[in-house]
C-alpha atoms as a PDB file:
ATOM      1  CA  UNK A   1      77.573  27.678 -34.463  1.00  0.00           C
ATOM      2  CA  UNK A   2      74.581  26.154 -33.441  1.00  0.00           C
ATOM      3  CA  UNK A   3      71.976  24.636 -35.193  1.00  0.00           C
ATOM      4  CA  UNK A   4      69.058  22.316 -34.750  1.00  0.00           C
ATOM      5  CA  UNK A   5      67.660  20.054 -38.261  1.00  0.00           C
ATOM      6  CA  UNK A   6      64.739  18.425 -38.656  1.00  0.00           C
ATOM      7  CA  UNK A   7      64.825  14.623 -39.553  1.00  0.00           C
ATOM      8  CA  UNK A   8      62.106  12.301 -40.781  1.00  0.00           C
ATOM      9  CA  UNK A   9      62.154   9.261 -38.599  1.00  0.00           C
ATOM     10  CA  UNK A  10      61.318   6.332 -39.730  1.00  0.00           C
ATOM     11  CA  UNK A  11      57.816   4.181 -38.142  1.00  0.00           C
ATOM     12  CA  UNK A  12      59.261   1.469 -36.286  1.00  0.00           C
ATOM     13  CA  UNK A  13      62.447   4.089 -35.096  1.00  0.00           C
ATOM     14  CA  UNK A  14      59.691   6.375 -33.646  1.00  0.00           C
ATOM     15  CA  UNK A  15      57.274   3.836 -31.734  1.00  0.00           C
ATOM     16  CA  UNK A  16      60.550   2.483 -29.738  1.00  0.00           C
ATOM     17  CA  UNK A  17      61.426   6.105 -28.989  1.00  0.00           C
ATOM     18  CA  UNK A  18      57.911   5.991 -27.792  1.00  0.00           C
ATOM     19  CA  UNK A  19      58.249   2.957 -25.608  1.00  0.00           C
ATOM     20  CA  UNK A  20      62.036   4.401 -24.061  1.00  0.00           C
ATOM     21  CA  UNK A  21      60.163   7.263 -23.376  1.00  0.00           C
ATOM     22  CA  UNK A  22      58.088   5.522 -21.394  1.00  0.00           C
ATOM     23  CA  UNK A  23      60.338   3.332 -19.680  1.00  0.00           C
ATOM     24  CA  UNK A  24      62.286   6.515 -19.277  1.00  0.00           C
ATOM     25  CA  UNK A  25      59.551   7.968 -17.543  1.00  0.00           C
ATOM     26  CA  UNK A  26      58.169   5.155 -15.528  1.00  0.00           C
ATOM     27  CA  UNK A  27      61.906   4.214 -14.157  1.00  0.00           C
ATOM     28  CA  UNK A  28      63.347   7.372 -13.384  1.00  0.00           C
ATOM     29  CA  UNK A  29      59.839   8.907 -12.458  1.00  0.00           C
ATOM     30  CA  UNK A  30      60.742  12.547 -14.483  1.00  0.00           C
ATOM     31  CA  UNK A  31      58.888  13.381 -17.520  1.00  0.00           C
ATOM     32  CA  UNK A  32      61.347  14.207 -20.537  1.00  0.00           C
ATOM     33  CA  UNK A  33      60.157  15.009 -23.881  1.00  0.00           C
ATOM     34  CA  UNK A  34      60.900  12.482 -26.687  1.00  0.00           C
ATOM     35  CA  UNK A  35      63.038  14.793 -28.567  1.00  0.00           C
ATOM     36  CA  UNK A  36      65.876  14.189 -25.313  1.00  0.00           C
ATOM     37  CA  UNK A  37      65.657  10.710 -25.590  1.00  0.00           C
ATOM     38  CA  UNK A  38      66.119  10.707 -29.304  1.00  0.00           C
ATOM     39  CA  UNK A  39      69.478  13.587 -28.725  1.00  0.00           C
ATOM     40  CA  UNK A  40      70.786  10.964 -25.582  1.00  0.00           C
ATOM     41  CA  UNK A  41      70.649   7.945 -28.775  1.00  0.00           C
ATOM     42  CA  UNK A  42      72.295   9.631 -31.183  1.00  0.00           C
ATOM     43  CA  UNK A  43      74.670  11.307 -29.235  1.00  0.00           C
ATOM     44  CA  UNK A  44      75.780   7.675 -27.518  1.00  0.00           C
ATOM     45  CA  UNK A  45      74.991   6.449 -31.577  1.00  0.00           C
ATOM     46  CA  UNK A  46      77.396   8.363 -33.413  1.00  0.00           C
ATOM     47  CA  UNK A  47      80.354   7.621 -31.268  1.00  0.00           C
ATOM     48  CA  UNK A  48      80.003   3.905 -31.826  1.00  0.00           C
ATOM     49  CA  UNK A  49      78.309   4.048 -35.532  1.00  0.00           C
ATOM     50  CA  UNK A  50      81.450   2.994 -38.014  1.00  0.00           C
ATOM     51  CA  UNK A  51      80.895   3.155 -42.118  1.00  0.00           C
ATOM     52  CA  UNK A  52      80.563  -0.550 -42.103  1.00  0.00           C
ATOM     53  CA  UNK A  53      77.097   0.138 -40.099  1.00  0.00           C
ATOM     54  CA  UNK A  54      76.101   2.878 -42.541  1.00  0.00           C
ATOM     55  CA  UNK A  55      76.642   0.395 -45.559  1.00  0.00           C
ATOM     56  CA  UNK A  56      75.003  -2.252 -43.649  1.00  0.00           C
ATOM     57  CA  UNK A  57      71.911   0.093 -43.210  1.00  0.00           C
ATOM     58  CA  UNK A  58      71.844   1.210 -46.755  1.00  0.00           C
ATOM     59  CA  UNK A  59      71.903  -2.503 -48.224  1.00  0.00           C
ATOM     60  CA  UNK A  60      69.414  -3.442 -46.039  1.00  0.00           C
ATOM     61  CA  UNK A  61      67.316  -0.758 -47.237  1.00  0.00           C
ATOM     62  CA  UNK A  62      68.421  -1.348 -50.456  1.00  0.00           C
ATOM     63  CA  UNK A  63      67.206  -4.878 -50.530  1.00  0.00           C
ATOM     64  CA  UNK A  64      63.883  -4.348 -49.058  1.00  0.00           C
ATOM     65  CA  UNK A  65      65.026  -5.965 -45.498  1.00  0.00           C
ATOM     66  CA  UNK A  66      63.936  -2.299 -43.907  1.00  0.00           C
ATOM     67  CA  UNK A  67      61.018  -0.869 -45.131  1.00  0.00           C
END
């Protein structure tokens, strides 16, 4: 089944999905939306993301180190 989901992105998350996007772009010289850069991360993301990251992430956030 496919399916697509909305996610809210955090502000710092989306202005260096901005800035690949535009290295992206300038680099490779093909314009790509920033949704396909975002897809590429977590695809390449989730393989390598363990529960010890998760945890990490949510004490961080926890403890006001990520806003």
């Amino acid at each position: 089944m496919k399916e697509s989901k909305t996610y809210r992105v955090r502000a710092d998350i989306v202005s260096k999905i901005i800035e690949r996007t535009v290295k992206y772009v300038s680099e490779e010289e093909e314009i790509v939306e920033e949704a396909e850069i975002v897809n590429a991360m977590i695809r390449i993301g989730l393989k390598e993301a363990e529960n010890k990251d998760i945890k990490e992430y949510l004490e961080l956030r926890e403890n006001n180190e990520i806003k």
